[in-house]
PDB file of N, CA and C in Angstrom:
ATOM      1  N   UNK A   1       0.852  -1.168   0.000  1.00  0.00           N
ATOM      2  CA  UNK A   1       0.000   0.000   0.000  1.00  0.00           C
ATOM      3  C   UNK A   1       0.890   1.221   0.000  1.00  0.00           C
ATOM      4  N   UNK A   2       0.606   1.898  -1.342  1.00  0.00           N
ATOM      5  CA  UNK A   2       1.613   3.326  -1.068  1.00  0.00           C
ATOM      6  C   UNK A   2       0.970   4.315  -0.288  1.00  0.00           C
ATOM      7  N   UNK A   3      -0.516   4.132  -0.229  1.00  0.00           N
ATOM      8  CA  UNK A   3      -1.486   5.536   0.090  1.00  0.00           C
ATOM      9  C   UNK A   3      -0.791   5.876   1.421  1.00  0.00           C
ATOM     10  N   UNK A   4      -0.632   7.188   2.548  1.00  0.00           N
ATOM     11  CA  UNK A   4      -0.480   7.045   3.588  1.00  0.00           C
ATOM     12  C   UNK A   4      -1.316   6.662   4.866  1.00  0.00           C
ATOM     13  N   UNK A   5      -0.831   6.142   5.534  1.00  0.00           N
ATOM     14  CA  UNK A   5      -2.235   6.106   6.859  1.00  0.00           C
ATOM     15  C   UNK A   5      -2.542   6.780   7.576  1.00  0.00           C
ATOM     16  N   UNK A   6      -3.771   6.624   7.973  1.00  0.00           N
ATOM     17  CA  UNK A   6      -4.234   7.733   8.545  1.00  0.00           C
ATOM     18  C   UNK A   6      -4.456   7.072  10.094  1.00  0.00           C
ATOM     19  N   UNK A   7      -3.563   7.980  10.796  1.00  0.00           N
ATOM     20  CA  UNK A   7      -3.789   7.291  12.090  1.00  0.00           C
ATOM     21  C   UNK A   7      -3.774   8.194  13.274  1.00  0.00           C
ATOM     22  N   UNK A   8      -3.597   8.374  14.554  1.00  0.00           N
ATOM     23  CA  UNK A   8      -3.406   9.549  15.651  1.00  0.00           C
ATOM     24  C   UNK A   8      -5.460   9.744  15.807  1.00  0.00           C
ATOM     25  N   UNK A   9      -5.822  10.795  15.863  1.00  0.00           N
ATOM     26  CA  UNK A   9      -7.018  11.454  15.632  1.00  0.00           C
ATOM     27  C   UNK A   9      -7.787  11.674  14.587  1.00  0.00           C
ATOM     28  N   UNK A  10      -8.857  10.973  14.442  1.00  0.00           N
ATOM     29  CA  UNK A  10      -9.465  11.432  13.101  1.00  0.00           C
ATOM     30  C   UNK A  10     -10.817  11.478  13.395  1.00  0.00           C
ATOM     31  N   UNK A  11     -10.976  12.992  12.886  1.00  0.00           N
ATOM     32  CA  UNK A  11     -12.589  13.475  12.989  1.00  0.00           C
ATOM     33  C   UNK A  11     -13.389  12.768  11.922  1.00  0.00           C
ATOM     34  N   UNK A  12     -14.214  12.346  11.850  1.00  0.00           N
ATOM     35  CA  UNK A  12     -15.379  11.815  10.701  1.00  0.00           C
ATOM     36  C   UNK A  12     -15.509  13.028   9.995  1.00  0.00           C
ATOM     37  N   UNK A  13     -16.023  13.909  10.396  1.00  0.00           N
ATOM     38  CA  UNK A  13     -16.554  14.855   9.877  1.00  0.00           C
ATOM     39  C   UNK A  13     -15.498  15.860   8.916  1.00  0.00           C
ATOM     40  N   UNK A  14     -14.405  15.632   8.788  1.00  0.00           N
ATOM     41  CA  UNK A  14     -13.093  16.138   7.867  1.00  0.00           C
ATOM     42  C   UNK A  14     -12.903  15.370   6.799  1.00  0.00           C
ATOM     43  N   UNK A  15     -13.563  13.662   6.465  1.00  0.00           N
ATOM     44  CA  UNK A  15     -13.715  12.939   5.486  1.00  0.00           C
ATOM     45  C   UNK A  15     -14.882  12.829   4.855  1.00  0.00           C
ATOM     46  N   UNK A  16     -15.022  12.528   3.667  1.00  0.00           N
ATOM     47  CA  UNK A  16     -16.131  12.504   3.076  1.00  0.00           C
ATOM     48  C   UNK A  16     -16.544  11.465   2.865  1.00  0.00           C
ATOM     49  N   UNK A  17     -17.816  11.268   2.546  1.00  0.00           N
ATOM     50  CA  UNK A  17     -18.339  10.297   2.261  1.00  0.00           C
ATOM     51  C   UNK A  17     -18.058  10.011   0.465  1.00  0.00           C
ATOM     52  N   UNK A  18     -18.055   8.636   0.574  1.00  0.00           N
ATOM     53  CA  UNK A  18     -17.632   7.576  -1.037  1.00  0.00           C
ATOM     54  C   UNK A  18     -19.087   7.054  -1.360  1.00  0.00           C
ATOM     55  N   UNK A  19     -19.394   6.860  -2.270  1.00  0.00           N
ATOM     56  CA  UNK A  19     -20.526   5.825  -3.266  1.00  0.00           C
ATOM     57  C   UNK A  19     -19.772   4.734  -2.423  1.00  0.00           C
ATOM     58  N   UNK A  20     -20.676   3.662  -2.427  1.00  0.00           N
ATOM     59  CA  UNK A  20     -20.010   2.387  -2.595  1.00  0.00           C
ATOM     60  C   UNK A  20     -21.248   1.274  -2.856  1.00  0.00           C
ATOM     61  N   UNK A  21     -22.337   1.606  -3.812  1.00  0.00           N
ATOM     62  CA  UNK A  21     -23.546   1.369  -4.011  1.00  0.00           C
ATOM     63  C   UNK A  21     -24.622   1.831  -4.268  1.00  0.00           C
ATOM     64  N   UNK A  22     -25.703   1.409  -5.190  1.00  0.00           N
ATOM     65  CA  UNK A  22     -27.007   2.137  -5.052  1.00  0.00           C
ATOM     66  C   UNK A  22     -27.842   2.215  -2.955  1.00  0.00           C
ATOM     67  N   UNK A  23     -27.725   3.753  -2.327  1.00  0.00           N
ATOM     68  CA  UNK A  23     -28.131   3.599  -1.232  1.00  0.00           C
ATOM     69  C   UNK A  23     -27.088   3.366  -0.031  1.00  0.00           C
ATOM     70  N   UNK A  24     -26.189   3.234  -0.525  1.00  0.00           N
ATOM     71  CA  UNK A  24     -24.416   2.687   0.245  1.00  0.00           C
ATOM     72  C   UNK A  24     -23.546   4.101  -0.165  1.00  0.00           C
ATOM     73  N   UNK A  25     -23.110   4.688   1.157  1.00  0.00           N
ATOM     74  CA  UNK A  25     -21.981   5.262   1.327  1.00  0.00           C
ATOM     75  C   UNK A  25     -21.047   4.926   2.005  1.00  0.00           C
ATOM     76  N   UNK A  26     -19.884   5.260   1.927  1.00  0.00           N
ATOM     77  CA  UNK A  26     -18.943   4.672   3.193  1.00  0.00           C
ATOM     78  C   UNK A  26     -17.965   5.810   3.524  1.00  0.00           C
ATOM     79  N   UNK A  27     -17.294   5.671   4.925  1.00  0.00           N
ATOM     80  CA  UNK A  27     -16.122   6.472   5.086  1.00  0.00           C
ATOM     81  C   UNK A  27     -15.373   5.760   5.635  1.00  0.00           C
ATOM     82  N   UNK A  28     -13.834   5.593   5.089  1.00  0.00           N
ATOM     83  CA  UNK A  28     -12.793   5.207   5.096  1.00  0.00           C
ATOM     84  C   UNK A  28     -12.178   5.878   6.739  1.00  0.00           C
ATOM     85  N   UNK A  29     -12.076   5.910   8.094  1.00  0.00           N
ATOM     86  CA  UNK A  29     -11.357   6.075   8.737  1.00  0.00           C
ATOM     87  C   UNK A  29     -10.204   6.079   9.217  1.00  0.00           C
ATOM     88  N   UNK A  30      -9.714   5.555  10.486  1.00  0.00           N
ATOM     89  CA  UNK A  30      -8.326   4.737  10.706  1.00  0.00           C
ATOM     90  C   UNK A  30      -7.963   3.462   9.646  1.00  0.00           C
ATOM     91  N   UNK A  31      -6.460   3.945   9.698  1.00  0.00           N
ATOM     92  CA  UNK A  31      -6.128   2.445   8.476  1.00  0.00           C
ATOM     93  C   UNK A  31      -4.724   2.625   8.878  1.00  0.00           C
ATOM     94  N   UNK A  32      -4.215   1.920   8.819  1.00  0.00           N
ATOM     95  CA  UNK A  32      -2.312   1.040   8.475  1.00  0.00           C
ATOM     96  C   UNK A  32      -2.665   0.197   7.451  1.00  0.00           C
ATOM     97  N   UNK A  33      -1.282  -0.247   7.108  1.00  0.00           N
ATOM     98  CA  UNK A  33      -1.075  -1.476   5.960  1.00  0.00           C
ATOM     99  C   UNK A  33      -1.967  -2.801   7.093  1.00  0.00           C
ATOM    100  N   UNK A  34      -2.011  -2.659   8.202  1.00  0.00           N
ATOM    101  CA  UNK A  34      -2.645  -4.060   8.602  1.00  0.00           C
ATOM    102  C   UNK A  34      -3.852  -4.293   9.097  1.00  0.00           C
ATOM    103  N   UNK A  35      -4.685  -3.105   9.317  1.00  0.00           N
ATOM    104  CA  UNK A  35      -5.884  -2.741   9.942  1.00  0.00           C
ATOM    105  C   UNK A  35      -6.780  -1.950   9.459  1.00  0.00           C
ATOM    106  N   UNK A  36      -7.592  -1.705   9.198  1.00  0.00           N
ATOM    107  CA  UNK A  36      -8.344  -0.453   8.447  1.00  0.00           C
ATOM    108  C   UNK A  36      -9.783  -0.837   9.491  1.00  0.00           C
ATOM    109  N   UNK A  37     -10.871   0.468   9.439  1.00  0.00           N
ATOM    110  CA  UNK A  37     -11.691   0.286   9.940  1.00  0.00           C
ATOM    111  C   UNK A  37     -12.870   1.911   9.220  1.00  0.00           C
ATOM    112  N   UNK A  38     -13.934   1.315   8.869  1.00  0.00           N
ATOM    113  CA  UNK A  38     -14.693   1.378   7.599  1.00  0.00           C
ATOM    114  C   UNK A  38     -15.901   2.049   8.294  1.00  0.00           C
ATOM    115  N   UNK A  39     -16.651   3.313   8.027  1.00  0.00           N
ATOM    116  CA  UNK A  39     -18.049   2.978   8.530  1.00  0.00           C
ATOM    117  C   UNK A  39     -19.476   3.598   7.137  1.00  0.00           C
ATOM    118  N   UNK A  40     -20.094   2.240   6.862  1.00  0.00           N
ATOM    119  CA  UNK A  40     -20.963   2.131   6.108  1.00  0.00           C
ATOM    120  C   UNK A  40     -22.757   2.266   6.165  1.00  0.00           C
ATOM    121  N   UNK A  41     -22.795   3.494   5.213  1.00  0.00           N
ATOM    122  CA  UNK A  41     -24.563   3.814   5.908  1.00  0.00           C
ATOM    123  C   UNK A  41     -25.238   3.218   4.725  1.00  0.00           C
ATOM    124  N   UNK A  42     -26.031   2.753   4.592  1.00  0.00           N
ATOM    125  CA  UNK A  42     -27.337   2.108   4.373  1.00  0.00           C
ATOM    126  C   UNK A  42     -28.601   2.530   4.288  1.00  0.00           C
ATOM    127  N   UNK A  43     -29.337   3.075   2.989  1.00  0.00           N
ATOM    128  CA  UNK A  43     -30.919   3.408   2.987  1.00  0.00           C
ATOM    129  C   UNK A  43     -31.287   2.147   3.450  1.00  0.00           C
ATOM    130  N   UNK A  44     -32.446   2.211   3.621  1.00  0.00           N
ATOM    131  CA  UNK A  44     -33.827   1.228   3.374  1.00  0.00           C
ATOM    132  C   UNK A  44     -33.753   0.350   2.031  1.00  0.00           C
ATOM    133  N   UNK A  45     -33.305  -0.752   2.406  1.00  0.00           N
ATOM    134  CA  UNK A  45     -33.386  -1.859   1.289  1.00  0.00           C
ATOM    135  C   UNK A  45     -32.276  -2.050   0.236  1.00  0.00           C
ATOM    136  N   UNK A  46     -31.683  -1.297   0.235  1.00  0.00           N
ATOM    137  CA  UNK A  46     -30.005  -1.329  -0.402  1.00  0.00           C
ATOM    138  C   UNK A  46     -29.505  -2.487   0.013  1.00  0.00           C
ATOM    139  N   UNK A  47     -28.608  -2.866  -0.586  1.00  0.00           N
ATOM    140  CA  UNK A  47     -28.176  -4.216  -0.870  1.00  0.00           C
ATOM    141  C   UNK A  47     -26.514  -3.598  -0.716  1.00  0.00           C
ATOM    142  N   UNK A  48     -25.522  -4.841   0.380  1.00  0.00           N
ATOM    143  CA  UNK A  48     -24.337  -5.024   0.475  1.00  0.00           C
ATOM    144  C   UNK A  48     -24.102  -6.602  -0.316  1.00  0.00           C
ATOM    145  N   UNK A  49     -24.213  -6.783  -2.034  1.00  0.00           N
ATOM    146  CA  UNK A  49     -24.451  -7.665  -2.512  1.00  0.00           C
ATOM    147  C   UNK A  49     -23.054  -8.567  -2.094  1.00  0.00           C
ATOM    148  N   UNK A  50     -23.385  -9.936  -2.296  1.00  0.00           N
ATOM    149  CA  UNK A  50     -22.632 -11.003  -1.715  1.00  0.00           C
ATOM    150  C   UNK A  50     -21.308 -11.013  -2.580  1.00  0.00           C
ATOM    151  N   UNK A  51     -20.048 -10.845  -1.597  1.00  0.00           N
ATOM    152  CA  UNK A  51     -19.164 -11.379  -2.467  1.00  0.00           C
ATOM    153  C   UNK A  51     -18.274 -11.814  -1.507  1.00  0.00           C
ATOM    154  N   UNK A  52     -16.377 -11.903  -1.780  1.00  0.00           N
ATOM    155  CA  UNK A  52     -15.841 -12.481  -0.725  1.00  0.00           C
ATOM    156  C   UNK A  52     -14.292 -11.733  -1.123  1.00  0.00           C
ATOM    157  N   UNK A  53     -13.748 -11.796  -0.444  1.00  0.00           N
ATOM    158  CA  UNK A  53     -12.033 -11.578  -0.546  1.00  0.00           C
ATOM    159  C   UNK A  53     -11.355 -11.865   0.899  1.00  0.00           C
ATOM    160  N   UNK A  54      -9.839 -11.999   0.514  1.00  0.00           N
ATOM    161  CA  UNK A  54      -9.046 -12.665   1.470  1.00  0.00           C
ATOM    162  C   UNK A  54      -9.066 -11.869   3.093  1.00  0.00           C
ATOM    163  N   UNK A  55      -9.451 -10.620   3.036  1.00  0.00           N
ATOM    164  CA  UNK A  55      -9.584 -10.171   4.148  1.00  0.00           C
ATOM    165  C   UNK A  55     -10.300 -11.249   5.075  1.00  0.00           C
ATOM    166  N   UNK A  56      -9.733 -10.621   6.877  1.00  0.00           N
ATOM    167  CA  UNK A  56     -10.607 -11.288   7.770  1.00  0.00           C
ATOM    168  C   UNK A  56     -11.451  -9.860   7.953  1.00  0.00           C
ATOM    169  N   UNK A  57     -12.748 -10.254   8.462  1.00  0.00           N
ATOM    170  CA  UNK A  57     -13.813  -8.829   8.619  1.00  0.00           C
ATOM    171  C   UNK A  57     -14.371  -9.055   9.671  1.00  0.00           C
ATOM    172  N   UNK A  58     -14.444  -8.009  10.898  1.00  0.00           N
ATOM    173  CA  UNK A  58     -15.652  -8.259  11.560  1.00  0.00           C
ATOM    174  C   UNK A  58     -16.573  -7.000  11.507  1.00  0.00           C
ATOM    175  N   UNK A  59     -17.532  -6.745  11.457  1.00  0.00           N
ATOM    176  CA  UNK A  59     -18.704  -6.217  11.558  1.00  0.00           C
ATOM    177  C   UNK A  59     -19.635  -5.605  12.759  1.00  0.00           C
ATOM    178  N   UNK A  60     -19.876  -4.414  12.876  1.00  0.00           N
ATOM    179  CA  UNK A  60     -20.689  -4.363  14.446  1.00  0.00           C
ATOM    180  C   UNK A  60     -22.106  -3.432  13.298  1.00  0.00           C
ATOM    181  N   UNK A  61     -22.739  -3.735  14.051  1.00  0.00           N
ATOM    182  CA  UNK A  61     -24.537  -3.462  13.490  1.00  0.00           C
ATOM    183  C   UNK A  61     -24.592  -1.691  14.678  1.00  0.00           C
ATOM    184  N   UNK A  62     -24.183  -0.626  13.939  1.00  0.00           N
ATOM    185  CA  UNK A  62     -24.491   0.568  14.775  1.00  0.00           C
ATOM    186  C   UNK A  62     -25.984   0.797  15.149  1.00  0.00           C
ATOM    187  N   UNK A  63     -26.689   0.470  13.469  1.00  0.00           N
ATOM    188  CA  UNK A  63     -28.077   1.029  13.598  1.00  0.00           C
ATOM    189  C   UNK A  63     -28.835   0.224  12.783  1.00  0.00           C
ATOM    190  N   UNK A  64     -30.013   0.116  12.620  1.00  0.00           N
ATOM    191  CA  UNK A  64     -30.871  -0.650  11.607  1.00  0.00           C
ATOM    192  C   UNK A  64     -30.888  -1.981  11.766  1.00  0.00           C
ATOM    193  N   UNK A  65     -31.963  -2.309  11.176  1.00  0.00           N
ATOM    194  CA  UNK A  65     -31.585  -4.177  10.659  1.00  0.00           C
ATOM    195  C   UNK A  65     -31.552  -4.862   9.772  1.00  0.00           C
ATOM    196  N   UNK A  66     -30.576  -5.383   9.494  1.00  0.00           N
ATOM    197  CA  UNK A  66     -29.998  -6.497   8.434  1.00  0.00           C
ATOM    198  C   UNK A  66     -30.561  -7.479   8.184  1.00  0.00           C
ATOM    199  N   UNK A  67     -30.678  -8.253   7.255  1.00  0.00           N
ATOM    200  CA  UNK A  67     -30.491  -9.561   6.833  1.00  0.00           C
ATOM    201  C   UNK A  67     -29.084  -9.777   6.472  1.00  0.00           C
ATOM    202  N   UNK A  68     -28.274 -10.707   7.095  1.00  0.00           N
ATOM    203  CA  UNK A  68     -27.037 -11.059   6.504  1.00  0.00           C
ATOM    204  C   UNK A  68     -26.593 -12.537   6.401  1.00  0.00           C
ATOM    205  N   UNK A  69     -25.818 -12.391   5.283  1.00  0.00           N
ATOM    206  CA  UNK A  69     -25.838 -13.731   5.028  1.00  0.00           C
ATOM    207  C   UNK A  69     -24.514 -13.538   5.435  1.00  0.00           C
ATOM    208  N   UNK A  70     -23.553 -15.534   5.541  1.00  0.00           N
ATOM    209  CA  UNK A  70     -22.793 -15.673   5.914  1.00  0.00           C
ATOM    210  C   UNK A  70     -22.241 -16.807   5.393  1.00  0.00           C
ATOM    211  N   UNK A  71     -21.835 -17.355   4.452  1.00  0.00           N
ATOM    212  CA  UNK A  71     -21.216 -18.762   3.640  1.00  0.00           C
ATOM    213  C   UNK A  71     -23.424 -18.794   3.318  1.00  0.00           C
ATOM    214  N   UNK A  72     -23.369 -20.310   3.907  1.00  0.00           N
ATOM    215  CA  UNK A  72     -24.839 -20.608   3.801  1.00  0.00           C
ATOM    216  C   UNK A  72     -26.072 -20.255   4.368  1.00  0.00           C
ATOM    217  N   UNK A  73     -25.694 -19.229   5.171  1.00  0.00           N
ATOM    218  CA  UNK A  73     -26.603 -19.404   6.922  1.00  0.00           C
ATOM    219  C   UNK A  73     -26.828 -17.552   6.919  1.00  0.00           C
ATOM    220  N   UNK A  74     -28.316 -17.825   7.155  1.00  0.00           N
ATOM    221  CA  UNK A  74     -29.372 -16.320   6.855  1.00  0.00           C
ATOM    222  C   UNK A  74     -28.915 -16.088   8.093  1.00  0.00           C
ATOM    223  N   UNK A  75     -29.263 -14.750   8.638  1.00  0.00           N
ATOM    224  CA  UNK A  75     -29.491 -14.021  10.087  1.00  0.00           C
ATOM    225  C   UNK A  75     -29.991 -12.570  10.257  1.00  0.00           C
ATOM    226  N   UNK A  76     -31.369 -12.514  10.999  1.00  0.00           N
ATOM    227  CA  UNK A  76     -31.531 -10.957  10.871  1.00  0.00           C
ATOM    228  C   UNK A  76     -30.581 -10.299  12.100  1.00  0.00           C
ATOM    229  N   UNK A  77     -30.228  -9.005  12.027  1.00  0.00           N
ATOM    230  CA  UNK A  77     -29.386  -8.707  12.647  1.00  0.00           C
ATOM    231  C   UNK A  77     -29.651  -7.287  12.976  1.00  0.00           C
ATOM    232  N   UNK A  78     -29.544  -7.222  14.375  1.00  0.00           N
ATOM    233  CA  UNK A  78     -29.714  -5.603  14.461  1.00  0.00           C
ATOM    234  C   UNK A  78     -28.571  -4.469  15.368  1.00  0.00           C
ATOM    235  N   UNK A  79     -29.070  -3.539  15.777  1.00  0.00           N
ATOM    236  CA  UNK A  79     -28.247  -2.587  16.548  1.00  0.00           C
ATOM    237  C   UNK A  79     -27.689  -3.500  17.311  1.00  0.00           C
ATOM    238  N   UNK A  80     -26.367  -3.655  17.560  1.00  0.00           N
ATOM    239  CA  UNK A  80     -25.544  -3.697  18.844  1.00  0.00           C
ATOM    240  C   UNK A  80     -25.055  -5.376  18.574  1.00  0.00           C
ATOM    241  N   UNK A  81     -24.985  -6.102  17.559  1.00  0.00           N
ATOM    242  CA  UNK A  81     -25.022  -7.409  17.093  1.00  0.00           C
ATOM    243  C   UNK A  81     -23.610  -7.223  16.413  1.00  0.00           C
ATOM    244  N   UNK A  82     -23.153  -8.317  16.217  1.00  0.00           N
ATOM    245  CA  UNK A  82     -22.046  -8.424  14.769  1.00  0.00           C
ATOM    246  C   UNK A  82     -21.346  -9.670  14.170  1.00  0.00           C
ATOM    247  N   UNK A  83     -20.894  -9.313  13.072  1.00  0.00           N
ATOM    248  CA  UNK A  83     -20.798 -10.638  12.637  1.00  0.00           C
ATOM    249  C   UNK A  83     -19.318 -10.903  12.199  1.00  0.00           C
ATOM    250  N   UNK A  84     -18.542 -12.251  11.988  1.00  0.00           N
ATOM    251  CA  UNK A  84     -17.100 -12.283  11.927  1.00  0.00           C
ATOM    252  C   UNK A  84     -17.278 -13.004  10.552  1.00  0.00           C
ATOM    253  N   UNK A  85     -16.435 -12.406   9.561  1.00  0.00           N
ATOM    254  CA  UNK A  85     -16.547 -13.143   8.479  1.00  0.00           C
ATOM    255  C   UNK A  85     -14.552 -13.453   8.005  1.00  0.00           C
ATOM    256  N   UNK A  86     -14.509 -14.990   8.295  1.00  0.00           N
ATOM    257  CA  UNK A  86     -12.877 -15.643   7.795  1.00  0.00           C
ATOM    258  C   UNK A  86     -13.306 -15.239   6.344  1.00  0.00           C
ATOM    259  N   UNK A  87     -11.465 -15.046   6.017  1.00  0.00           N
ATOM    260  CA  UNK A  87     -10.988 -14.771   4.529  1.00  0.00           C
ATOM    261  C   UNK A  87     -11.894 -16.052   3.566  1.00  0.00           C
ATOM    262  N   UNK A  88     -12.090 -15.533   2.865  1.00  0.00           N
ATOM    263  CA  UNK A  88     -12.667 -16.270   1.864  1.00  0.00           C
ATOM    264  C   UNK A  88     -13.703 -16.845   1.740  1.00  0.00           C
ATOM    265  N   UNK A  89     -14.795 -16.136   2.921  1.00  0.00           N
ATOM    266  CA  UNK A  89     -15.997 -17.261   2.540  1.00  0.00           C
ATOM    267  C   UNK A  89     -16.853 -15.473   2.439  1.00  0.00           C
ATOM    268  N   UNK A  90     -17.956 -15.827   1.155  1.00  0.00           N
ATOM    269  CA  UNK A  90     -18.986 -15.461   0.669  1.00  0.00           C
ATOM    270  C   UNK A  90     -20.142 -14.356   2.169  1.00  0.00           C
ATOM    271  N   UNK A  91     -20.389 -13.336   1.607  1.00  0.00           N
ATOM    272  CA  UNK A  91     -20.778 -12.827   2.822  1.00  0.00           C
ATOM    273  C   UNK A  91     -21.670 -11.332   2.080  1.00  0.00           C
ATOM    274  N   UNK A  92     -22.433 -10.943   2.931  1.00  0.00           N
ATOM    275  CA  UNK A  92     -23.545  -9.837   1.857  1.00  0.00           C
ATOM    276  C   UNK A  92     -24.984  -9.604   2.730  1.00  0.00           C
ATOM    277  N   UNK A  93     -25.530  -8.232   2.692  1.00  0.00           N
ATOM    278  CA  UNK A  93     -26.411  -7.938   3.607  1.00  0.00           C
ATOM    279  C   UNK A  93     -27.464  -7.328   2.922  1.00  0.00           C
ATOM    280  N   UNK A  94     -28.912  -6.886   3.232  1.00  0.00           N
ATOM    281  CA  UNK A  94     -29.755  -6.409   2.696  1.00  0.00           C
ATOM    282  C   UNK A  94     -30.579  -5.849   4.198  1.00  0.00           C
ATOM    283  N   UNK A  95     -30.204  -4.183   3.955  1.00  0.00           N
ATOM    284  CA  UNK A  95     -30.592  -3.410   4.774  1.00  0.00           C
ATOM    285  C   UNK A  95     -32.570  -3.132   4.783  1.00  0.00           C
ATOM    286  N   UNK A  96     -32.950  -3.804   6.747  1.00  0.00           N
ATOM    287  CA  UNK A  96     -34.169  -3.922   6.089  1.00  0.00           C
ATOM    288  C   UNK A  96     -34.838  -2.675   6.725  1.00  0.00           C
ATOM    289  N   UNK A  97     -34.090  -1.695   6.800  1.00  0.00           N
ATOM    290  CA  UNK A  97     -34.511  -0.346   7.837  1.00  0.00           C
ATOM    291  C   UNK A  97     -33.134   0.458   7.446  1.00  0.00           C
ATOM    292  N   UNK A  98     -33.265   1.656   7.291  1.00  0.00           N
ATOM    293  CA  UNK A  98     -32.131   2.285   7.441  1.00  0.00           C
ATOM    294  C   UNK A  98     -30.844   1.936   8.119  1.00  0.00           C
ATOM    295  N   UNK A  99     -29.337   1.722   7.907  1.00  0.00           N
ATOM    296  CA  UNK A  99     -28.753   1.619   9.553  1.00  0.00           C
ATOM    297  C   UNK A  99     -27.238   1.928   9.238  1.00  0.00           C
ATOM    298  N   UNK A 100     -26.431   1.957   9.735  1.00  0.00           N
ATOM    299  CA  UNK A 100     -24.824   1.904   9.725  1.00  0.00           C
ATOM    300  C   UNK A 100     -23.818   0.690  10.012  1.00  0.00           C
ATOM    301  N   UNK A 101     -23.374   0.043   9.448  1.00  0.00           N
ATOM    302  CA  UNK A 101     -22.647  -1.031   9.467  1.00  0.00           C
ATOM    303  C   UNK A 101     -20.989  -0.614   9.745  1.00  0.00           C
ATOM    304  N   UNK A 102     -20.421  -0.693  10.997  1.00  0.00           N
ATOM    305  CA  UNK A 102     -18.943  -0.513  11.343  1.00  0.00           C
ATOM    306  C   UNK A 102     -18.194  -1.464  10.665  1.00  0.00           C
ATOM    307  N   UNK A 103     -17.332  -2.039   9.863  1.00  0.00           N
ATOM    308  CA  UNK A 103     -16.583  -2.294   9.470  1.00  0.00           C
ATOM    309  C   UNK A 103     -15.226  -2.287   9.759  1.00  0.00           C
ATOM    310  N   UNK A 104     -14.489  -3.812  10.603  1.00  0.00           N
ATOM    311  CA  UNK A 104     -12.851  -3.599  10.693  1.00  0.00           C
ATOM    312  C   UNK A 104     -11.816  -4.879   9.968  1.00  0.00           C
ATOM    313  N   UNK A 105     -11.656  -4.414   8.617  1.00  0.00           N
ATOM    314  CA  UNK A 105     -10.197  -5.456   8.168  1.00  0.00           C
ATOM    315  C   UNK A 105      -9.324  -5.618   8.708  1.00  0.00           C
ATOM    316  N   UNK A 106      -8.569  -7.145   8.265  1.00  0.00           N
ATOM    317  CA  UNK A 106      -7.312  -7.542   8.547  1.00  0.00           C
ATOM    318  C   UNK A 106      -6.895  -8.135   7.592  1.00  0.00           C
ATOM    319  N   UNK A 107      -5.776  -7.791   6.674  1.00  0.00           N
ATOM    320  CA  UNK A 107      -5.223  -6.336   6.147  1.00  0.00           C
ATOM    321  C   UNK A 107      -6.325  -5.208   5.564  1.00  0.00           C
ATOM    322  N   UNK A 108      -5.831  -4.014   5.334  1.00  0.00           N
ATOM    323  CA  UNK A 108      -6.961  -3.227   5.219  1.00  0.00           C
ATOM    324  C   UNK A 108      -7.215  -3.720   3.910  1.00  0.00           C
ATOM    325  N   UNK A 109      -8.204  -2.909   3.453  1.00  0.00           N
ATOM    326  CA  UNK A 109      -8.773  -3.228   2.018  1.00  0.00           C
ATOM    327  C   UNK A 109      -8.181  -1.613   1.016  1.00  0.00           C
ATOM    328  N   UNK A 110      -7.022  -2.627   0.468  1.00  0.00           N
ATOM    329  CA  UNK A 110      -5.932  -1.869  -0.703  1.00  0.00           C
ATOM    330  C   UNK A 110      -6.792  -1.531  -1.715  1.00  0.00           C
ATOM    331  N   UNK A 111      -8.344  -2.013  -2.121  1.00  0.00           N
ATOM    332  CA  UNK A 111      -9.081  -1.715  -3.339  1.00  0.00           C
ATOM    333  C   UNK A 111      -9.956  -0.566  -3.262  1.00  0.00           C
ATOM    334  N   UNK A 112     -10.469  -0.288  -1.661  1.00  0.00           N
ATOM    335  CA  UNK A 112     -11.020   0.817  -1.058  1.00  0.00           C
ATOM    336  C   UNK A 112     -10.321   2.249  -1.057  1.00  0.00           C
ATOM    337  N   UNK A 113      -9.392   1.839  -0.489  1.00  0.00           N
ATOM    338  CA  UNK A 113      -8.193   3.335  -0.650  1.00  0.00           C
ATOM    339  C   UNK A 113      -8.050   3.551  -2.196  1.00  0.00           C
ATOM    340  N   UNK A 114      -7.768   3.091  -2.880  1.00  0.00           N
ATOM    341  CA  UNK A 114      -7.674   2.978  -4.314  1.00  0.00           C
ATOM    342  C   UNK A 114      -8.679   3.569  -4.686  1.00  0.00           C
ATOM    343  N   UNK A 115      -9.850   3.396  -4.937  1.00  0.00           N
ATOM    344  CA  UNK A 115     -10.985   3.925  -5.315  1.00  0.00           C
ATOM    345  C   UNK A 115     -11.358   5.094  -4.433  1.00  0.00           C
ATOM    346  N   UNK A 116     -10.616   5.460  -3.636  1.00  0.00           N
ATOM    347  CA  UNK A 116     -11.105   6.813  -2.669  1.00  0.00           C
ATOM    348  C   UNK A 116     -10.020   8.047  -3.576  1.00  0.00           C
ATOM    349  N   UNK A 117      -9.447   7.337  -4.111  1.00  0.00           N
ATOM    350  CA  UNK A 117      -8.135   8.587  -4.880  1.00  0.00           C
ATOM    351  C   UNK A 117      -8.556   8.977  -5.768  1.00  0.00           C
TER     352      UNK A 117
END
């Protein structure tokens, strides 16, 4: 990762918000080459469509409720819940209420920073 990191103090409100979907924004926060940590808002019914990469992810449910899937296995999911998803297995949500999804990689996600430039 050449981008630099952003680390020490960081106001939300000095970053902007990214597309990252029809109904999906995100903001890129704290990050190193080994950690990054993500926070993703969600209309009503927007789709975090299923996919997978080598990252490990875990997930905390700020607001709203989810449907999320996880390899094979449904779960509705709400405020204050979260979910751990290992590298490589299939994973994707469908927001069934407005809400915010926290987001923390291990390594960060090099395709995110990329697309924020």
């Amino acid at each position: 990762m050449n981008d630099p990191t952003r680390e020490g103090f960081i106001s939300a409100s000095d970053i902007s918000w990214e597309r990252a979907g029809d109904g999906v924004r995100r903001k890129i926060l704290g990050y190193d080459q080994e950690l990054m940590l993500v926070r993703v808002q969600f209309e009503k019914g927007s789709i975090g469509y299923l996919h997978r990469h080598p990252h490990r992810q875990v997930t905390y449910i700020e607001s709203g409720v989810f449907d999320v899937q996880l390899g094979a296995e449904k779960k509705k999911l709400g405020a204050g819940d979260c979910y751990f998803v290992p590298s490589g297995v299939e994973h994707g949500v469908v927001a069934l209420e407005a809400g915010v999804l926290v987001d923390v990689f291990t390594p960060a996600r090099e395709d995110f920073i990329a697309a924020a430039r």
